[in-house]
C-alpha atoms as a PDB file:
ATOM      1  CA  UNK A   1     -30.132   8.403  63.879  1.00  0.00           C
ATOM      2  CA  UNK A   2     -29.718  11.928  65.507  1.00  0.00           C
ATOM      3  CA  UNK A   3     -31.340  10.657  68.364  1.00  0.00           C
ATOM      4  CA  UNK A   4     -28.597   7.806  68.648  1.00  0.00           C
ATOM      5  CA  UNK A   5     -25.736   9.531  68.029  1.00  0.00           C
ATOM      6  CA  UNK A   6     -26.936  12.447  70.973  1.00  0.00           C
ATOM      7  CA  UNK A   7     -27.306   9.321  73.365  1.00  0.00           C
ATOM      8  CA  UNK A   8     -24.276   8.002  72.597  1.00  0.00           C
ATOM      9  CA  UNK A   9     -22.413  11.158  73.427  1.00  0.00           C
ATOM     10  CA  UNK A  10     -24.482  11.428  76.046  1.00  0.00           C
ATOM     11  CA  UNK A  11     -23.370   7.870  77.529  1.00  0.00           C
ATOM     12  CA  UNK A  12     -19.468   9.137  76.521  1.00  0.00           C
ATOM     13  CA  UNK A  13     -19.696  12.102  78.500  1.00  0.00           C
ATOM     14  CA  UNK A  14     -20.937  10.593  81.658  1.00  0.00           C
ATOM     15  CA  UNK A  15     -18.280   7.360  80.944  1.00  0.00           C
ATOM     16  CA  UNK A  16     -15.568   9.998  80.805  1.00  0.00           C
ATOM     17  CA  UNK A  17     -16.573  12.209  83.867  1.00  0.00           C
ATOM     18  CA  UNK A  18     -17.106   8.922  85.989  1.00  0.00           C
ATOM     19  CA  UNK A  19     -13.268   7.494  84.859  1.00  0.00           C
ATOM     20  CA  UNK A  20     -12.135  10.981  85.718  1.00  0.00           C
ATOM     21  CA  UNK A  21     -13.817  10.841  89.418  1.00  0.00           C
ATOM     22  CA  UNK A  22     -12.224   7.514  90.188  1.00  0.00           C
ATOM     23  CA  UNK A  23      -9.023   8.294  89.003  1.00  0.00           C
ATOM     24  CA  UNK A  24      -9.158  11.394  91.349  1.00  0.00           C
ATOM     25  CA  UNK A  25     -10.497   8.905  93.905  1.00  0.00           C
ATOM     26  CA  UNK A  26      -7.688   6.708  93.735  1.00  0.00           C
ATOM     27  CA  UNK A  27      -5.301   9.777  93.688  1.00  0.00           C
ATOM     28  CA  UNK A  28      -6.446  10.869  96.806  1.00  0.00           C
ATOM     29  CA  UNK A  29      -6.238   7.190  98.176  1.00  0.00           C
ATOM     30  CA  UNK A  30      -2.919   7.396  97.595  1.00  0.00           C
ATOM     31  CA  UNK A  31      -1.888  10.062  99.295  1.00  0.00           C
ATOM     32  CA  UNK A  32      -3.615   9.159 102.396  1.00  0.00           C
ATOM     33  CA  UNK A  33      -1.592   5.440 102.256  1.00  0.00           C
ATOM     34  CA  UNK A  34       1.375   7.789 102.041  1.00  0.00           C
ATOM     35  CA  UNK A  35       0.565   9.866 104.973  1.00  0.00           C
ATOM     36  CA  UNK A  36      -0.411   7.164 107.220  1.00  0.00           C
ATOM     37  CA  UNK A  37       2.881   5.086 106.356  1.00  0.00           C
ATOM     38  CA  UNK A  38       5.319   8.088 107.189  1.00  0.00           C
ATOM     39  CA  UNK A  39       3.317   8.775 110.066  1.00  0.00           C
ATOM     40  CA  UNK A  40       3.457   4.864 110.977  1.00  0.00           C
ATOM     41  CA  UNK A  41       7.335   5.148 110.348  1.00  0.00           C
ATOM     42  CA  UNK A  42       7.726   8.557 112.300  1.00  0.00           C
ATOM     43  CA  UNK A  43       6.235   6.020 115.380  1.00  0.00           C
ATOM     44  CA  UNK A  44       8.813   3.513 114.964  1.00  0.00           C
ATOM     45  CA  UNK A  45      12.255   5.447 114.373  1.00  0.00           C
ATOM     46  CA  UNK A  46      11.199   8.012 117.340  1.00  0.00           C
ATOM     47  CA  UNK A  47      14.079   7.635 119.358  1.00  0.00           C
ATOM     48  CA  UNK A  48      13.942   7.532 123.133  1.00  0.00           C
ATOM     49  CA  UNK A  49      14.543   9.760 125.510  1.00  0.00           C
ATOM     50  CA  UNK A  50      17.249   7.563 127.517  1.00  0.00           C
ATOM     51  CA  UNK A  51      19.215   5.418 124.948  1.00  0.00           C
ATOM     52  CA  UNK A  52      20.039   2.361 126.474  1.00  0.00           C
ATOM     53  CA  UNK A  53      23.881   1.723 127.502  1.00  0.00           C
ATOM     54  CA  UNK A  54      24.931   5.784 127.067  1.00  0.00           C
ATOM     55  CA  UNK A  55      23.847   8.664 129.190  1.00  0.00           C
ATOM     56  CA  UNK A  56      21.996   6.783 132.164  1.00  0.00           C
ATOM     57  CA  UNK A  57      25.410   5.367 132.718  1.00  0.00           C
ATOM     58  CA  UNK A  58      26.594   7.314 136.002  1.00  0.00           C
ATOM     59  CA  UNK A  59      28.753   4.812 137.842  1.00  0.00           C
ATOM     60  CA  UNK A  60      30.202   1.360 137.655  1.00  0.00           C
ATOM     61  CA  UNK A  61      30.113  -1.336 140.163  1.00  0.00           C
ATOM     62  CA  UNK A  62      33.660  -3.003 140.463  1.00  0.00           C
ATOM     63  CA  UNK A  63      34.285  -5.738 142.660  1.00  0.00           C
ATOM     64  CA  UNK A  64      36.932  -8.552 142.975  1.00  0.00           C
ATOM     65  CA  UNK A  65      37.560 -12.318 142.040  1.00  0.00           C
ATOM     66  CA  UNK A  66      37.014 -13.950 145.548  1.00  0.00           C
ATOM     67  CA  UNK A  67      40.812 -14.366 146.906  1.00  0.00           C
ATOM     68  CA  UNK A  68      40.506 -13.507 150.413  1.00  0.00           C
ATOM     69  CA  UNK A  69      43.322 -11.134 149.733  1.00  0.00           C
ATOM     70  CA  UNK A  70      42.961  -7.160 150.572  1.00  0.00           C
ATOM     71  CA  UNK A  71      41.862  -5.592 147.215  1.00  0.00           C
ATOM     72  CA  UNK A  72      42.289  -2.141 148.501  1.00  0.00           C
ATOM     73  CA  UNK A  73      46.415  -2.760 147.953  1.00  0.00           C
ATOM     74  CA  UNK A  74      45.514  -3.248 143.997  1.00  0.00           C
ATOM     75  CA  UNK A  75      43.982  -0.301 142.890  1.00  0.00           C
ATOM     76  CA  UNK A  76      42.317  -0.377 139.571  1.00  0.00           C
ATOM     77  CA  UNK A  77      43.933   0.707 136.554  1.00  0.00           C
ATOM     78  CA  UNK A  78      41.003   3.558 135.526  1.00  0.00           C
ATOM     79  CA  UNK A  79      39.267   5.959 137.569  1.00  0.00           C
ATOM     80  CA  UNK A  80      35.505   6.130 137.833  1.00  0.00           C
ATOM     81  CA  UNK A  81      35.082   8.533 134.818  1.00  0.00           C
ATOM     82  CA  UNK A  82      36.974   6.405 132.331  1.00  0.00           C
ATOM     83  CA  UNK A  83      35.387   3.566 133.675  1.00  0.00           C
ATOM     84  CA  UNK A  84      31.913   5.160 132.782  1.00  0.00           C
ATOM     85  CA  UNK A  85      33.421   6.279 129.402  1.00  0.00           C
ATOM     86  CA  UNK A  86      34.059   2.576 128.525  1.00  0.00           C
ATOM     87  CA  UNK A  87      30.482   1.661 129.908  1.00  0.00           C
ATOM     88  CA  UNK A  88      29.146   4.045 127.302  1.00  0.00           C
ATOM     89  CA  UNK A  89      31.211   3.912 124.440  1.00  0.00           C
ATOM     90  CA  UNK A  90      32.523   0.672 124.583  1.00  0.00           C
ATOM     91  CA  UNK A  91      30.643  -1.895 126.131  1.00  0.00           C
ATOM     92  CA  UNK A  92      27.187  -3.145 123.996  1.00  0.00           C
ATOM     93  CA  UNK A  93      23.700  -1.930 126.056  1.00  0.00           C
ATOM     94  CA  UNK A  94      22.994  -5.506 127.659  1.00  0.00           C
ATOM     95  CA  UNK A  95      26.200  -5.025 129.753  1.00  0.00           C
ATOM     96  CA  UNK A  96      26.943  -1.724 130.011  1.00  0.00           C
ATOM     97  CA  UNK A  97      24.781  -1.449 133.273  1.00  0.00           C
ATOM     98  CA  UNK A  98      26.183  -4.798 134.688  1.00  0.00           C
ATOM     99  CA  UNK A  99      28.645  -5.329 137.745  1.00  0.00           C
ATOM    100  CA  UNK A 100      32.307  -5.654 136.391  1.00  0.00           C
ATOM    101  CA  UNK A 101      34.183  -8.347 137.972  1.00  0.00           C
ATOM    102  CA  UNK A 102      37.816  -7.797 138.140  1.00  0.00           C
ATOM    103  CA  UNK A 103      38.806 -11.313 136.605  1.00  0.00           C
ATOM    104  CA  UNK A 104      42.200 -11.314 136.582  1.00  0.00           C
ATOM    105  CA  UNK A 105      44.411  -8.438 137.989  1.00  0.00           C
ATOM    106  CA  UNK A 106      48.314  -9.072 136.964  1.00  0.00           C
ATOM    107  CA  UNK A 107      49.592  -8.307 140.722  1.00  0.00           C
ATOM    108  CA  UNK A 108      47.346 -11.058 141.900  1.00  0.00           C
ATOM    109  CA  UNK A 109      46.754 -13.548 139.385  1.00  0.00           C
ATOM    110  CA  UNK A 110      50.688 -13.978 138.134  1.00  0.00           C
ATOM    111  CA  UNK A 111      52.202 -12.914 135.168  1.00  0.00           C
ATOM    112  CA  UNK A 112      51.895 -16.481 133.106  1.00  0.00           C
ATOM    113  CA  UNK A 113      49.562 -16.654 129.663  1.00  0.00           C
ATOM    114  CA  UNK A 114      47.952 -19.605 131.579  1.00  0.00           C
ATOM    115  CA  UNK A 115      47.179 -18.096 134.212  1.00  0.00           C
ATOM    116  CA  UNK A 116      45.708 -15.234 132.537  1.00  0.00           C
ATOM    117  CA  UNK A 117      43.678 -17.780 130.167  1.00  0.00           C
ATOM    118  CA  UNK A 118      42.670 -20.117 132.851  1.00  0.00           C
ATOM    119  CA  UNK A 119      40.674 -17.001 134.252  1.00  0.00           C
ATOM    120  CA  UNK A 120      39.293 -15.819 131.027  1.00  0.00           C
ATOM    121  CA  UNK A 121      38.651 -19.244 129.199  1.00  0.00           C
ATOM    122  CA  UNK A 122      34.946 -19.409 130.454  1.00  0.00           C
ATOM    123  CA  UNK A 123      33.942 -15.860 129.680  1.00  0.00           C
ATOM    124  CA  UNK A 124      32.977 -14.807 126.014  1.00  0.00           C
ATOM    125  CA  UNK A 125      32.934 -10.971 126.651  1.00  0.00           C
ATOM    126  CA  UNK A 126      35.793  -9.300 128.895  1.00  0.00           C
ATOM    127  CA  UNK A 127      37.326  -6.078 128.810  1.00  0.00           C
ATOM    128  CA  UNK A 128      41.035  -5.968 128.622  1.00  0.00           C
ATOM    129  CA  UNK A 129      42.971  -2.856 129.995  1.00  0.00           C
ATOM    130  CA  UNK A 130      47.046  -2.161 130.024  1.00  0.00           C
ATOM    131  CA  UNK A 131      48.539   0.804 131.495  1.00  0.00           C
ATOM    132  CA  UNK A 132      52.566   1.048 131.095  1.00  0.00           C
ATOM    133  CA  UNK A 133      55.172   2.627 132.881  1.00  0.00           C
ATOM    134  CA  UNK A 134      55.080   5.974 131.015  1.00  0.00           C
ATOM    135  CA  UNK A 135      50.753   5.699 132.161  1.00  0.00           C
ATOM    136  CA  UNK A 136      49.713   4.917 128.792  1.00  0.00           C
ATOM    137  CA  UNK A 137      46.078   3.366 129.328  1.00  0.00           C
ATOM    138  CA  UNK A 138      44.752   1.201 126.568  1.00  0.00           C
ATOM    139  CA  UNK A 139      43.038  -2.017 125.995  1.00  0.00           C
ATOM    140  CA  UNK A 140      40.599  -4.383 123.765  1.00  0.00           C
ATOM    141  CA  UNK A 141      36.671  -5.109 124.593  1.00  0.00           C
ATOM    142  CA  UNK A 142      36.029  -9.029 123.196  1.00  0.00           C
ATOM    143  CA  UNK A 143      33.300 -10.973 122.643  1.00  0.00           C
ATOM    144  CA  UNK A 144      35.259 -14.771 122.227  1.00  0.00           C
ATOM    145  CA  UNK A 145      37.235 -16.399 125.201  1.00  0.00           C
ATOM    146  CA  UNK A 146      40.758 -15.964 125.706  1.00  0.00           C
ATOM    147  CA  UNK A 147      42.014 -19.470 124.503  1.00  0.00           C
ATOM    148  CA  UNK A 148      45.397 -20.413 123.685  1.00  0.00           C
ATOM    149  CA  UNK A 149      44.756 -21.045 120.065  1.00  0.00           C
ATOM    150  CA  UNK A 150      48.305 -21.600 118.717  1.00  0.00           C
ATOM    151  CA  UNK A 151      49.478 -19.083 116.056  1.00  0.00           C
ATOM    152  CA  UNK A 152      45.919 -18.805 114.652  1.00  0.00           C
ATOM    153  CA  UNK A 153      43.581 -16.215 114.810  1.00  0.00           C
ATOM    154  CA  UNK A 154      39.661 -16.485 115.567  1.00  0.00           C
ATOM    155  CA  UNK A 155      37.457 -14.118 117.369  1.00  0.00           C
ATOM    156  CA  UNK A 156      34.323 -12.114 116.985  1.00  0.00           C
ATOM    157  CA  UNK A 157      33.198  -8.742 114.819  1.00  0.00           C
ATOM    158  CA  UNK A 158      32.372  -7.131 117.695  1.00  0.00           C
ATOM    159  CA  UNK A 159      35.747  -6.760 119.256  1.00  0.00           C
ATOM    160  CA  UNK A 160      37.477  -3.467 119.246  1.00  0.00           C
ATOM    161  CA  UNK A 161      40.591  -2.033 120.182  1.00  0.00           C
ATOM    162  CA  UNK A 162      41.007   1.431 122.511  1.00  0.00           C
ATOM    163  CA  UNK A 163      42.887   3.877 124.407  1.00  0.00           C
ATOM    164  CA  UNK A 164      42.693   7.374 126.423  1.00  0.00           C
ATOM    165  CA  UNK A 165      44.744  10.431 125.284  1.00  0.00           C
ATOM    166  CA  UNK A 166      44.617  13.313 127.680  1.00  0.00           C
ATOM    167  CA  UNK A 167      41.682  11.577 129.314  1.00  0.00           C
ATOM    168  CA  UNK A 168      39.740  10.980 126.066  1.00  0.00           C
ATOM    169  CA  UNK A 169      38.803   7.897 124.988  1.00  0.00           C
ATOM    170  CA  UNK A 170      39.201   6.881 121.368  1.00  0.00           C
ATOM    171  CA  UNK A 171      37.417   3.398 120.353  1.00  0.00           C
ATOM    172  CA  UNK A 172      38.508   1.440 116.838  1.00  0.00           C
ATOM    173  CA  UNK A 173      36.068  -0.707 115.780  1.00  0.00           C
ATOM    174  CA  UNK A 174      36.064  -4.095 113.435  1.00  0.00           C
ATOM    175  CA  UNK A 175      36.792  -2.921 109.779  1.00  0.00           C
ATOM    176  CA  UNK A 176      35.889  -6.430 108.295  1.00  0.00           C
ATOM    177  CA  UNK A 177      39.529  -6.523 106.331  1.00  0.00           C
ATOM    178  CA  UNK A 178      40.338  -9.262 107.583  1.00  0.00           C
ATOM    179  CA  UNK A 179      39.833 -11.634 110.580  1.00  0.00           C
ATOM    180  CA  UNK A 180      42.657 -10.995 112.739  1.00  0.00           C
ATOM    181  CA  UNK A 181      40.794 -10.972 115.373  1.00  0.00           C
ATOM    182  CA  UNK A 182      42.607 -12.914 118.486  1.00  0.00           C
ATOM    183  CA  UNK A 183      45.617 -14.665 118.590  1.00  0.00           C
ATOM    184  CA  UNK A 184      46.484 -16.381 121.959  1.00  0.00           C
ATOM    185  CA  UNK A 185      49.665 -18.581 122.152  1.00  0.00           C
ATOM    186  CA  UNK A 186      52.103 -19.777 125.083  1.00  0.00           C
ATOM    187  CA  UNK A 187      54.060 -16.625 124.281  1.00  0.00           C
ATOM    188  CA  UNK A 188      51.511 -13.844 123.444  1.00  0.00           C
ATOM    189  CA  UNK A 189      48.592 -12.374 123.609  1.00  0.00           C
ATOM    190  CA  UNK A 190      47.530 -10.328 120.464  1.00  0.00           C
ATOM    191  CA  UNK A 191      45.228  -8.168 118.457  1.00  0.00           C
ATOM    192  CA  UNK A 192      44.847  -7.213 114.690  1.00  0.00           C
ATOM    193  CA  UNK A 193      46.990  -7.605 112.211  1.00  0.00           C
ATOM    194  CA  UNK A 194      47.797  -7.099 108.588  1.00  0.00           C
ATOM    195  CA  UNK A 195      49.114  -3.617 106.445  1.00  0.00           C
ATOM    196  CA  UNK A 196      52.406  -3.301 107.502  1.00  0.00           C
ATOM    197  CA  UNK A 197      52.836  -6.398 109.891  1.00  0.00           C
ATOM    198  CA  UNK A 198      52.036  -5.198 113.205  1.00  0.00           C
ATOM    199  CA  UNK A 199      49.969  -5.842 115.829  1.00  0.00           C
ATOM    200  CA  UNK A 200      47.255  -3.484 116.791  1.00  0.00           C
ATOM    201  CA  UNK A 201      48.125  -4.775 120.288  1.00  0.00           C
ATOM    202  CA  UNK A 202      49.855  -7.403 121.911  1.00  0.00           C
ATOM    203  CA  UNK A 203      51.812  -8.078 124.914  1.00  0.00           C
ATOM    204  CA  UNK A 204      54.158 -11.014 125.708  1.00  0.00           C
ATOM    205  CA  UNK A 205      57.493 -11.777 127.790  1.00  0.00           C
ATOM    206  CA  UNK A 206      55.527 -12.632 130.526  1.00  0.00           C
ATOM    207  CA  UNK A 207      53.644  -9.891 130.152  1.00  0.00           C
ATOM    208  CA  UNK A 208      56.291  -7.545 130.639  1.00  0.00           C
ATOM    209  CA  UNK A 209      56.530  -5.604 127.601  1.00  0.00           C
ATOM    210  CA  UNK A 210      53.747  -5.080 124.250  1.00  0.00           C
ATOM    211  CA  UNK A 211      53.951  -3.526 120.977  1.00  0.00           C
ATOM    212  CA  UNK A 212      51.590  -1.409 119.023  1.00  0.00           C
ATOM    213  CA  UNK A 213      51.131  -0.263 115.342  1.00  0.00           C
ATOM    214  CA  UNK A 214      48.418   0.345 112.564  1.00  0.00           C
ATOM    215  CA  UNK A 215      46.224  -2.722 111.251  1.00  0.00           C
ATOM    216  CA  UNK A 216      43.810  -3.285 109.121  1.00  0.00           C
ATOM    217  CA  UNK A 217      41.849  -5.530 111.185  1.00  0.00           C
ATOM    218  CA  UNK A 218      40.876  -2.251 113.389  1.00  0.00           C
ATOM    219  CA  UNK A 219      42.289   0.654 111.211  1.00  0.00           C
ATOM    220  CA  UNK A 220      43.576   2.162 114.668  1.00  0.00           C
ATOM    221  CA  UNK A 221      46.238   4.561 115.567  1.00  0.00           C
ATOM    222  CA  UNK A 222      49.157   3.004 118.093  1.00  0.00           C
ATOM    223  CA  UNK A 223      47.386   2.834 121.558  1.00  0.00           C
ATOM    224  CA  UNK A 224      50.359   4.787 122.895  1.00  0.00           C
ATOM    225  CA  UNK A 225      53.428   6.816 121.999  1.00  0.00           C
ATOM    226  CA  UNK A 226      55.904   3.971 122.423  1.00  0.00           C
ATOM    227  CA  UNK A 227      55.373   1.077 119.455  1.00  0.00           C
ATOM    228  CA  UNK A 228      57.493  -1.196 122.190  1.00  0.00           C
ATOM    229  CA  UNK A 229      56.205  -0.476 125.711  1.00  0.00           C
ATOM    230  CA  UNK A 230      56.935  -1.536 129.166  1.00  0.00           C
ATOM    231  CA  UNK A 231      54.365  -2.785 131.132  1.00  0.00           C
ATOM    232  CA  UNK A 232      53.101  -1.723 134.638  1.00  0.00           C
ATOM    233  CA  UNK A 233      49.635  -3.284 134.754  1.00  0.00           C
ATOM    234  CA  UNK A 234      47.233  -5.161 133.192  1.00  0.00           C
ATOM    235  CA  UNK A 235      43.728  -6.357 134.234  1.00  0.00           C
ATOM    236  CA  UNK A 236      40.485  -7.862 132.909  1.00  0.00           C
ATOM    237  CA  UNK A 237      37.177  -7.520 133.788  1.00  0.00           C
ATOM    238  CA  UNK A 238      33.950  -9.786 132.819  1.00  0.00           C
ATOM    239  CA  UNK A 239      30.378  -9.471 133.259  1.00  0.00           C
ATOM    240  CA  UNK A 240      28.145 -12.359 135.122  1.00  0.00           C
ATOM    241  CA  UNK A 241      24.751 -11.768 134.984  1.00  0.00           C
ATOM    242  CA  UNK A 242      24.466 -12.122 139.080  1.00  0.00           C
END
């Protein structure tokens, strides 16, 4: 019975030490899992050394709808550097290092929504830039067509709403409040809406004059000092993949 009893111990002890090294063996199992994942994820999240779209971004290619007119008598609304700041800041990475073609130009093209819309209708993404008389620039970047829609809005998430203040650029992005996106009719052209009523920006008379204000579509600041402004220019630009 002694005998027994020692073997049994015996048998408990080594039952006991063998549990304990495969627990430690699984221990150490896990931790190496662990390591390799974060390394694994430390692979993946590296970011690169050129983001795509941003700082490579030196320049940008401009040229005109095919008129046969002299283009040199309409000059652009930006200058090279802003143009780059919208390139990086504004424009998403698969266009930001495309040609910009000057689509419709308000000189040129005519001062009718039509007009303006018979350009555009074709294109989803186009950048839209204002100055006005007191050389406040501003302006949209959209991802629908410009479609004379009625009073109803439509549009996509990725359109946002700008301006430049002392050369700056400030960029308001899609808040998901609402969907007051676009809004083309026979009389305006618009952007944003709801809060207090206004427009984040929209021009009509013939493009002539816009207004301004806070919305909740884009949660942006007036794109210029004036809520009612006066027009001097307006101009948008697409991006064909040539």
């Amino acid at each position: 019975l002694a005998y027994q009893a020692f073997v049994f111990i015996l048998l408990l002890d080594f039952s006991n030490a063998t549990f304990r090294r495969q627990k430690s063996l699984l221990v150490t199992l896990k931790i190496l899992k662990k390591q390799e994942e974060e390394a694994e994820h430390a692979e993946i999240t590296e970011p690169s050394a050129e983001p795509e779209g941003e700082d490579q971004i030196t320049s940008v290619d401009v040229f005109p709808a095919p008129s046969g007119e002299d283009e040199s008598s309409l000059p652009l609304i930006c200058t090279q550097d802003q143009l780059v700041k919208l390139a990086r800041c504004v424009l998403p990475s698969t266009l930001a290092g495309l040609r910009w073609k000057r689509t419709y130009c308000l000189s040129r093209d005519g001062d009718a929504i039509e007009s303006f819309v018979d350009k555009l209708s074709h294109d989803r993404s186009s950048l839209l830039l204002v100055r006005t008389t007191k050389n406040s620039i501003f302006g949209a970047y959209v991802e629908s067509p410009w479609e004379i829609n009625g009073e109803r809005y439509y549009g996509s998430g990725r359109a946002r709403l700008f301006r430049f203040t002392d050369d700056q650029l400030q960029t308001f992005g899609f808040t998901g409040a609402n969907d007051y996106i676009q809004l083309v009719s026979k009389e305006r052209l618009a952007m944003g809406g709801g809060g207090d009523g206004s427009f984040g920006l929209c021009l009509e008379d013939s493009f002539s004059r816009g207004t301004t204000g806070r919305c909740q579509t884009f949660a942006n600041d007036p794109l210029c000092e004036e809520p009612v402004f006066q027009v001097a220019d307006v101009e948008c630009f697409t991006f064909p993949v040539l």
